[in-house]
N, C-alpha and C. Protein backbone atom coordinates (compact mmCIF):
# COMPACT_ATOMS: atom_id res chain seq x y z
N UNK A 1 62.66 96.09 116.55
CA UNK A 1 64.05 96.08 116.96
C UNK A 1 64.85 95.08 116.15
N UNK A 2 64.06 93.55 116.12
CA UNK A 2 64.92 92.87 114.81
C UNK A 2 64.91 93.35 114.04
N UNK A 3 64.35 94.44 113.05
CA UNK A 3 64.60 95.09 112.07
C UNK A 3 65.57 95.57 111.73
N UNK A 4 65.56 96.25 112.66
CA UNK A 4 66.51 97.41 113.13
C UNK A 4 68.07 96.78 112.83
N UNK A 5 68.15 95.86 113.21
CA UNK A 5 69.44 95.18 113.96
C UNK A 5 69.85 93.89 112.03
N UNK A 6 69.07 93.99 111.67
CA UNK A 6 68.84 93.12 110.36
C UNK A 6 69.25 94.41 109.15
N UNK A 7 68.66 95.45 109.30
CA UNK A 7 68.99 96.42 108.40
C UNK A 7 71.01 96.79 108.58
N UNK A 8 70.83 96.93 110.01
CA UNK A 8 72.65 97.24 110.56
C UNK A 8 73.16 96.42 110.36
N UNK A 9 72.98 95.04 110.12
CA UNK A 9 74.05 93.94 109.45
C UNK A 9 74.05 93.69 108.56
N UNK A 10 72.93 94.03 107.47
CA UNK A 10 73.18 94.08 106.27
C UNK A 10 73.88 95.85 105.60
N UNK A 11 73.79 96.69 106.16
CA UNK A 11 74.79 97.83 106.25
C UNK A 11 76.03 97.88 106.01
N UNK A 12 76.32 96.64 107.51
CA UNK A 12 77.67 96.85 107.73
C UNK A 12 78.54 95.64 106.55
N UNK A 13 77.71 94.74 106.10
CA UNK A 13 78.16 94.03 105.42
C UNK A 13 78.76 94.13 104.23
N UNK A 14 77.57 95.44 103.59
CA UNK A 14 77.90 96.16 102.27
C UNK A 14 79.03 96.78 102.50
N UNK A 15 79.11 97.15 103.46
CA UNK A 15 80.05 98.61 103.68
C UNK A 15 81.34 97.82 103.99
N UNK A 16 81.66 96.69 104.22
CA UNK A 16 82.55 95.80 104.30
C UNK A 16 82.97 95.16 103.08
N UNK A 17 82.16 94.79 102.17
CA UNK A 17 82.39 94.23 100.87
C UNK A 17 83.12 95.46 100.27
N UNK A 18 82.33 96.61 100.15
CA UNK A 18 82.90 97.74 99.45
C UNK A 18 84.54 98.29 99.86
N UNK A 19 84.29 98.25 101.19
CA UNK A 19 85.86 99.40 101.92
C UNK A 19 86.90 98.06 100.98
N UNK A 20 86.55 96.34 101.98
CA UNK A 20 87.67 95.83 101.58
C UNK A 20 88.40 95.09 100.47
N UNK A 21 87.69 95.47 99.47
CA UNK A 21 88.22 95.06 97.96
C UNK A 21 89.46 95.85 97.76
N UNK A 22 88.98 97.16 97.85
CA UNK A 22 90.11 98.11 97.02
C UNK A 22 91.53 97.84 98.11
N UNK A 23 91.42 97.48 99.21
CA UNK A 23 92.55 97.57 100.09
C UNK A 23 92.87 96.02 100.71
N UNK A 24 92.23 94.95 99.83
CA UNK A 24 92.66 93.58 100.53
C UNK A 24 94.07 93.15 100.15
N UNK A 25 94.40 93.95 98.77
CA UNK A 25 95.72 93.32 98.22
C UNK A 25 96.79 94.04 98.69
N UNK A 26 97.86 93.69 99.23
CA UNK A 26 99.24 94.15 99.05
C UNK A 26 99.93 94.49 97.74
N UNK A 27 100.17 95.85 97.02
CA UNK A 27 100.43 96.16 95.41
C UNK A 27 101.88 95.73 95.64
N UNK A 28 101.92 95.11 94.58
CA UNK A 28 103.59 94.33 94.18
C UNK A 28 104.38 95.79 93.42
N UNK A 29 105.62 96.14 94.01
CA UNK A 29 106.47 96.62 93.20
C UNK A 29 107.87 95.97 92.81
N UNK A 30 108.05 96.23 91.90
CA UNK A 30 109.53 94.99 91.12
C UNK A 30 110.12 96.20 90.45
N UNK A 31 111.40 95.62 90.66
CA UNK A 31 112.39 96.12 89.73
C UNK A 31 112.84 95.13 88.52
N UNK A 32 112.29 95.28 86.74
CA UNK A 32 112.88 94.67 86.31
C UNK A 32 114.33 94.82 86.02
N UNK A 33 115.27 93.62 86.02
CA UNK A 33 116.52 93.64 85.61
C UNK A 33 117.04 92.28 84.35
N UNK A 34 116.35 91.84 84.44
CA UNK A 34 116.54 90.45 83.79
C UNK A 34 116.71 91.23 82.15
N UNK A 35 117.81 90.83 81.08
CA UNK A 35 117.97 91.38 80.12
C UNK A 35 117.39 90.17 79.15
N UNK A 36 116.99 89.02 79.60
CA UNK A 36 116.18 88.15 78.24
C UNK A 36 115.52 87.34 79.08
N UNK A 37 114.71 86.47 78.21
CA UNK A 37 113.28 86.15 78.77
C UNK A 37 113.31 84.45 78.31
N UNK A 38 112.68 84.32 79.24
CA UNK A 38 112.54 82.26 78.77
C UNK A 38 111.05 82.19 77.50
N UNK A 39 109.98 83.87 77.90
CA UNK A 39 108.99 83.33 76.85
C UNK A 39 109.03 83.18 75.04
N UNK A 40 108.86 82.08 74.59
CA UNK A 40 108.80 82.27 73.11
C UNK A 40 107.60 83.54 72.48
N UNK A 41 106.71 84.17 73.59
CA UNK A 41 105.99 85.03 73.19
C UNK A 41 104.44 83.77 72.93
N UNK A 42 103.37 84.68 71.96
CA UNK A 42 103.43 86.34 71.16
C UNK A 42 103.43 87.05 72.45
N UNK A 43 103.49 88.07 72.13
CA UNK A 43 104.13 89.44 73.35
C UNK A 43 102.91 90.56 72.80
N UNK A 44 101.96 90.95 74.02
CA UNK A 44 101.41 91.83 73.13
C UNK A 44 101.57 93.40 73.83
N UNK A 45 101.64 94.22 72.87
CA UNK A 45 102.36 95.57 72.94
C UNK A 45 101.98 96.39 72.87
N UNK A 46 102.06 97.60 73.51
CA UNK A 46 101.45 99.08 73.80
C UNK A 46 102.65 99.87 73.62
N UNK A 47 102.41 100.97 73.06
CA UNK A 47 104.27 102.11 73.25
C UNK A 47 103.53 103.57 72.51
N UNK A 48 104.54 104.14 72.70
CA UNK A 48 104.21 105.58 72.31
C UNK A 48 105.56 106.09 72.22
N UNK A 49 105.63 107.69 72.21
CA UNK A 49 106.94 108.32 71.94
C UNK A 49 108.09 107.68 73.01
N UNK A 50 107.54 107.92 74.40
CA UNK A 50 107.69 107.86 75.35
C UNK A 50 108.46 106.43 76.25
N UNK A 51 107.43 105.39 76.44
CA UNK A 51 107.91 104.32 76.71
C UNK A 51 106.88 103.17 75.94
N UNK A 52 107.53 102.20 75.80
CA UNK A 52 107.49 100.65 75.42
C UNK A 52 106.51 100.02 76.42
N UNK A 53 105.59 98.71 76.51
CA UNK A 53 105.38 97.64 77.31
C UNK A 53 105.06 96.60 76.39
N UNK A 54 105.13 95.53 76.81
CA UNK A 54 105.26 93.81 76.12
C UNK A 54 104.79 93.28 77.74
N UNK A 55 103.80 92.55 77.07
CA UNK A 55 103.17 91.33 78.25
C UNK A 55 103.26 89.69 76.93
N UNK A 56 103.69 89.00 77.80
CA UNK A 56 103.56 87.65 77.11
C UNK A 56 103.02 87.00 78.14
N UNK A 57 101.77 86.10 77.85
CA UNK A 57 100.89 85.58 78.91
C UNK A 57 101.56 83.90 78.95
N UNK A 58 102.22 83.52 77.88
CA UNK A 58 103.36 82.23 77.76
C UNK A 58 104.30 82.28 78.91
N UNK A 59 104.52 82.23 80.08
CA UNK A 59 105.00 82.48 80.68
C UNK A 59 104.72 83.71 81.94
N UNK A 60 103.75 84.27 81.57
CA UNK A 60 103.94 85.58 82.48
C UNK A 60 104.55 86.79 82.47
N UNK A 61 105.33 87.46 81.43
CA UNK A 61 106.62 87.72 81.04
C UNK A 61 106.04 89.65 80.95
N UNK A 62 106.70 90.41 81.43
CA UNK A 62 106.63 91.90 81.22
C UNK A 62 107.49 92.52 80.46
N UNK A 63 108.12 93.18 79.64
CA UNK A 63 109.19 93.66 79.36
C UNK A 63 108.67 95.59 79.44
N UNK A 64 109.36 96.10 79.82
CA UNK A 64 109.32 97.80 79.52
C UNK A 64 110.34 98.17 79.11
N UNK A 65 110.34 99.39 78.36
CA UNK A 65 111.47 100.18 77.52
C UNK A 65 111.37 101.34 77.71
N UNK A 66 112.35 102.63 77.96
CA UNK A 66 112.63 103.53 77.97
C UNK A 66 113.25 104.20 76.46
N UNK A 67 111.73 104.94 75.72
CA UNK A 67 112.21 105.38 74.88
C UNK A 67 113.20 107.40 74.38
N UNK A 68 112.61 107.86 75.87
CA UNK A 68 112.72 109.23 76.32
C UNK A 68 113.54 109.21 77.16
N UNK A 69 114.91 110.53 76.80
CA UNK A 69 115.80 110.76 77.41
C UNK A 69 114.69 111.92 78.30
N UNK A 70 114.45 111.71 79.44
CA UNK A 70 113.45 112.81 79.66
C UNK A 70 113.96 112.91 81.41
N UNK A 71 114.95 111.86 81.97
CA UNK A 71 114.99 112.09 83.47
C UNK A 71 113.92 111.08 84.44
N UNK A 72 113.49 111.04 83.67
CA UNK A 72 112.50 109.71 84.40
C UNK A 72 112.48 108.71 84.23
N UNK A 73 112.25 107.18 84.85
CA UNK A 73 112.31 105.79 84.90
C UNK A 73 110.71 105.56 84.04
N UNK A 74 110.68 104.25 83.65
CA UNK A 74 109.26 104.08 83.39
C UNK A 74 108.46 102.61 84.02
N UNK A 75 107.41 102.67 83.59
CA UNK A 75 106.82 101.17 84.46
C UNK A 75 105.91 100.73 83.84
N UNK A 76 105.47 99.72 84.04
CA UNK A 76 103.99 99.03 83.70
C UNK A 76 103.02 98.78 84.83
N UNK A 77 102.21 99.46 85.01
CA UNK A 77 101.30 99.38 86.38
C UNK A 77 100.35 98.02 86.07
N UNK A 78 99.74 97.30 86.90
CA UNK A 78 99.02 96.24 86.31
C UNK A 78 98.20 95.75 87.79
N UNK A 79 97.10 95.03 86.90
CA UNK A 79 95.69 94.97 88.06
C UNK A 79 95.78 93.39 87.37
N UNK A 80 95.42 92.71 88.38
CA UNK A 80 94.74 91.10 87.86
C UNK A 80 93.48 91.01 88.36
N UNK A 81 92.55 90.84 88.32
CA UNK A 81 91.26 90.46 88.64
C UNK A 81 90.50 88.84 88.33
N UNK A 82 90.30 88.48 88.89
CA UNK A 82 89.55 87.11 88.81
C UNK A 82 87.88 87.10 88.20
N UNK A 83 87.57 85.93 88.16
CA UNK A 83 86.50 85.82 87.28
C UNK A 83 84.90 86.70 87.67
N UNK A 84 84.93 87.03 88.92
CA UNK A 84 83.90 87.91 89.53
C UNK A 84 83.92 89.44 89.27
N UNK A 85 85.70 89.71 88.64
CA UNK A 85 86.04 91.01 88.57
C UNK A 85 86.33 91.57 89.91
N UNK A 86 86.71 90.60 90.66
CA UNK A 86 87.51 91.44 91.99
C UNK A 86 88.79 91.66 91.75
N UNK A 87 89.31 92.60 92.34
CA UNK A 87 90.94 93.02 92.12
C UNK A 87 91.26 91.53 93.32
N UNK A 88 92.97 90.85 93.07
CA UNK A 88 93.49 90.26 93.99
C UNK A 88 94.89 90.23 94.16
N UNK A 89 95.40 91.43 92.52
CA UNK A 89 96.81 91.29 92.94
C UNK A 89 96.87 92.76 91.90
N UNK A 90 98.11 93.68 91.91
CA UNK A 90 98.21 94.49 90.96
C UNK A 90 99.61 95.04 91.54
N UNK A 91 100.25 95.69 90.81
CA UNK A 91 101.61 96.42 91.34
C UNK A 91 101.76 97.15 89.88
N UNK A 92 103.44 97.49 90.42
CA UNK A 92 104.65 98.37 89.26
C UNK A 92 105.57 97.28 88.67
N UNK A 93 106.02 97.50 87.41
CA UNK A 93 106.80 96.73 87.12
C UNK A 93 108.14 97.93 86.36
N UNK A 94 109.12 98.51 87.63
CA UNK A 94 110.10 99.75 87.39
C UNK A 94 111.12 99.16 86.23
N UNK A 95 111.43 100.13 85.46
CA UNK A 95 112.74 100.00 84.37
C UNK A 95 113.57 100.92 84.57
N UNK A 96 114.39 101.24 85.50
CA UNK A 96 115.13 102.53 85.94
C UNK A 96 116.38 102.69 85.24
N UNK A 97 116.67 102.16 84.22
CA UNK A 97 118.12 101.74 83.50
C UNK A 97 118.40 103.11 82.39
N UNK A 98 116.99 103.84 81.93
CA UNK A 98 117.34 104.71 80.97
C UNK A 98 117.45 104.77 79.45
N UNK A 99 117.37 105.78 79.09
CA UNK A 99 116.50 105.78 77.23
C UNK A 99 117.28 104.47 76.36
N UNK A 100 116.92 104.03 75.69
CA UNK A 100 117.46 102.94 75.18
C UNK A 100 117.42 101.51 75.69
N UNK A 101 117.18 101.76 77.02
CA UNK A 101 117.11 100.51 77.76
C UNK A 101 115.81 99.48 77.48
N UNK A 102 115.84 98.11 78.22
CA UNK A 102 114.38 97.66 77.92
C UNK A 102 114.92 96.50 78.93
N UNK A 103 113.92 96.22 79.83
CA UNK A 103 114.53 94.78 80.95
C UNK A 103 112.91 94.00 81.09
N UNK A 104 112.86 93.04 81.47
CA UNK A 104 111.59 91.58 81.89
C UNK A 104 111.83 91.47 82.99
N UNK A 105 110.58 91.30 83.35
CA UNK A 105 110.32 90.69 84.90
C UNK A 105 109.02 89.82 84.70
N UNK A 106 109.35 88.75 85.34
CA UNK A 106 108.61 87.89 85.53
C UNK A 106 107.76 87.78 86.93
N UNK A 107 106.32 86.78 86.59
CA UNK A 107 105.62 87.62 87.57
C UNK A 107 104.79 86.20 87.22
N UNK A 108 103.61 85.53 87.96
CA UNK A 108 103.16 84.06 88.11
C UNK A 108 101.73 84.52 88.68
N UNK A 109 100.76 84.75 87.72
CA UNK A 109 99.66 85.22 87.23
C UNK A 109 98.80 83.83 87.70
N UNK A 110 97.70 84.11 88.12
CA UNK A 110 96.64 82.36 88.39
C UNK A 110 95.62 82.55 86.69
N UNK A 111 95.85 81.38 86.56
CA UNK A 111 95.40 81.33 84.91
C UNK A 111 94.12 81.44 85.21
N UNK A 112 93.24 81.47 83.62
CA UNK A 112 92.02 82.35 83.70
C UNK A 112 91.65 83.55 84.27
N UNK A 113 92.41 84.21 84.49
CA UNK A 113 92.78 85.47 85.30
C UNK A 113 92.51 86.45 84.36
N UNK A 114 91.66 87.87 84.72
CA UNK A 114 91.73 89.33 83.42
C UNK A 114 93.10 90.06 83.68
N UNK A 115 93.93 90.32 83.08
CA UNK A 115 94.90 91.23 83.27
C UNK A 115 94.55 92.21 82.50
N UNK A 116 95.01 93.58 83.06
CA UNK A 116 94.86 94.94 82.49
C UNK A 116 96.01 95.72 82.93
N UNK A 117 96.49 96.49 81.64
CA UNK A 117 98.22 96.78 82.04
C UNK A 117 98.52 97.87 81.12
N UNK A 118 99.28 98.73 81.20
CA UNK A 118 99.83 100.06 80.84
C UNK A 118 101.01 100.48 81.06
N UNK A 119 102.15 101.12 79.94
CA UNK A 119 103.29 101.66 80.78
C UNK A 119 103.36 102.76 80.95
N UNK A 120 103.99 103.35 81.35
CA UNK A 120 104.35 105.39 81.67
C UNK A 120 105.48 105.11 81.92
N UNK A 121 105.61 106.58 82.30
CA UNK A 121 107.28 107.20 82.48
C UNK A 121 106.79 108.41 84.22
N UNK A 122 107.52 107.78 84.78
CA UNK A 122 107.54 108.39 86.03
C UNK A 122 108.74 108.47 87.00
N UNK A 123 108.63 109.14 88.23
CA UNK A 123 109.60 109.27 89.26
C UNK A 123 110.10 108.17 90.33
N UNK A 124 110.71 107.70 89.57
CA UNK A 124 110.90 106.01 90.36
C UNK A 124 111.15 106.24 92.14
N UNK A 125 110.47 105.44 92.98
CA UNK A 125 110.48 105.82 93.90
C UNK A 125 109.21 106.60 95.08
N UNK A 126 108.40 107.02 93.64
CA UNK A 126 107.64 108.32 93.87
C UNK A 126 105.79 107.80 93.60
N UNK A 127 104.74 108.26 94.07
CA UNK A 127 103.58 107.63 93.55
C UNK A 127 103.40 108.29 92.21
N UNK A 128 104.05 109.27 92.12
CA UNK A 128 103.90 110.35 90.44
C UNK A 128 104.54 109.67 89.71
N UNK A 129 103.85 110.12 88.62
CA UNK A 129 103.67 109.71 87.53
C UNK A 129 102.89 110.60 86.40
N UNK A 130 103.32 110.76 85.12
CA UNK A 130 102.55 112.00 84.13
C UNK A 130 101.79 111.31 83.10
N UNK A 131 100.76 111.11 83.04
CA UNK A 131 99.40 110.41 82.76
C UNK A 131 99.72 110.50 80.94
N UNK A 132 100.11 111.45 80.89
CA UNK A 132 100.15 112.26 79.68
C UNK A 132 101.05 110.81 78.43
N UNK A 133 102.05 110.58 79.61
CA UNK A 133 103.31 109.42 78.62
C UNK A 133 102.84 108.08 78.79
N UNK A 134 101.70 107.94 79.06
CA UNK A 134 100.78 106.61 79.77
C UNK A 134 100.41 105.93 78.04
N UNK A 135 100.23 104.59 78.25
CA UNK A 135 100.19 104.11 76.66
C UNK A 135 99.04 103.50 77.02
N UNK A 136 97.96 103.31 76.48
CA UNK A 136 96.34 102.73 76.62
C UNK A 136 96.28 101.42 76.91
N UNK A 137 95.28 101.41 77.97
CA UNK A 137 95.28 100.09 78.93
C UNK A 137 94.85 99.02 77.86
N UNK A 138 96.13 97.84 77.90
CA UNK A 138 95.50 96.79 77.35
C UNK A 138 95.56 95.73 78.26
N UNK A 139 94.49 94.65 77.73
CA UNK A 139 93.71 93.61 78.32
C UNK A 139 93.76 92.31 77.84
N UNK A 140 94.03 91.50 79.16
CA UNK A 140 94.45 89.90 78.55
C UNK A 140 94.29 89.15 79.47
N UNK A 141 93.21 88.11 78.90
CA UNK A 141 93.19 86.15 80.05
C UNK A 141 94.65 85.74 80.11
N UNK A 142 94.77 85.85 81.52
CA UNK A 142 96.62 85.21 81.15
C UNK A 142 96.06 83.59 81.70
C-alpha cells in the first residue's frame, strides 16, 4: 500500500511539473508606439518581404516594421526562458500603424536570460496569424 501511495505522488508530481510550465506565465501583449529608442544597439535582425524585427539586448529594446501593404498588423512573438530552459515570461509585441511604419517597445528582460523571437504579420486582436510571413526564430542571452 506504501507503494502504491509513493508511485501516486510521484505521478502526480510529474504530471504537475509537466501541466504547469506551459501555463504558469501570464503572455504579455504590448502595443508598440514609441517612434525612437534610448538603445545605442547592436540590434539584431530578422525580416523578409513581409515584416521587419530588431531586438537590442542593450537595453531590452524591440522594434517591428510593416513592410506589406497586405491589411494586416505585424508582431514579434517572444519566449524568455531561464537557465534550466523553463519558459517564465513570453508575449506579442503589436505594430498596428501600417506598411512603412516601424515603432519600439521596451520590455525589462532578467539578464542571463535565453530569448527566442520572431516577427509575422497577423490579425491584430486575433490569435491568427499566417506562419507563411513569419521570419526565422532568432536567439539571444539578453
Amino acid at each position: 500500500m506504501k507503494r502504491i501511495a509513493t508511485v501516486a505522488a510521484a505521478a502526480a508530481a510529474a504530471f504537475t511539473l509537466f501541466t504547469s510550465q506551459a501555463s504558469a506565465i501570464d503572455w504579455e501583449h504590448d502595443v508598440a508606439i514609441a517612434t525612437t529608442t534610448s538603445s545605442p544597439g547592436p540590434w539584431q535582425v530578422e525580416g523578409n518581404i513581409f515584416v521587419s524585427g530588431l531586438f537590442a539586448s542593450n537595453g531590452d529594446w524591440f522594434k517591428v516594421n510593416d513592410l506589406e501593404a497586405d491589411g494586416e498588423s505585424v508582431f514579434i512573438m517572444w519566449e524568455l526562458r531561464n537557465d534550466s530552459g523553463v519558459l517564465v515570461r513570453g508575449g506579442k509585441v503589436w505594430m498596428t500603424k501600417g506598411k512603412g511604419e516601424g515603432r519600439y517597445q521596451n520590455k525589462n528582460f532578467t539578464e542571463g536570460y535565453n530569448l527566442k523571437w520572431r516577427a509575422c504579420a497577423g490579425e491584430y486582436g486575433s490569435t491568427w496569424y499566417d506562419a507563411f510571413t513569419c521570419t526565422q526564430y532568432a536567439y539571444t542571452e539578453v
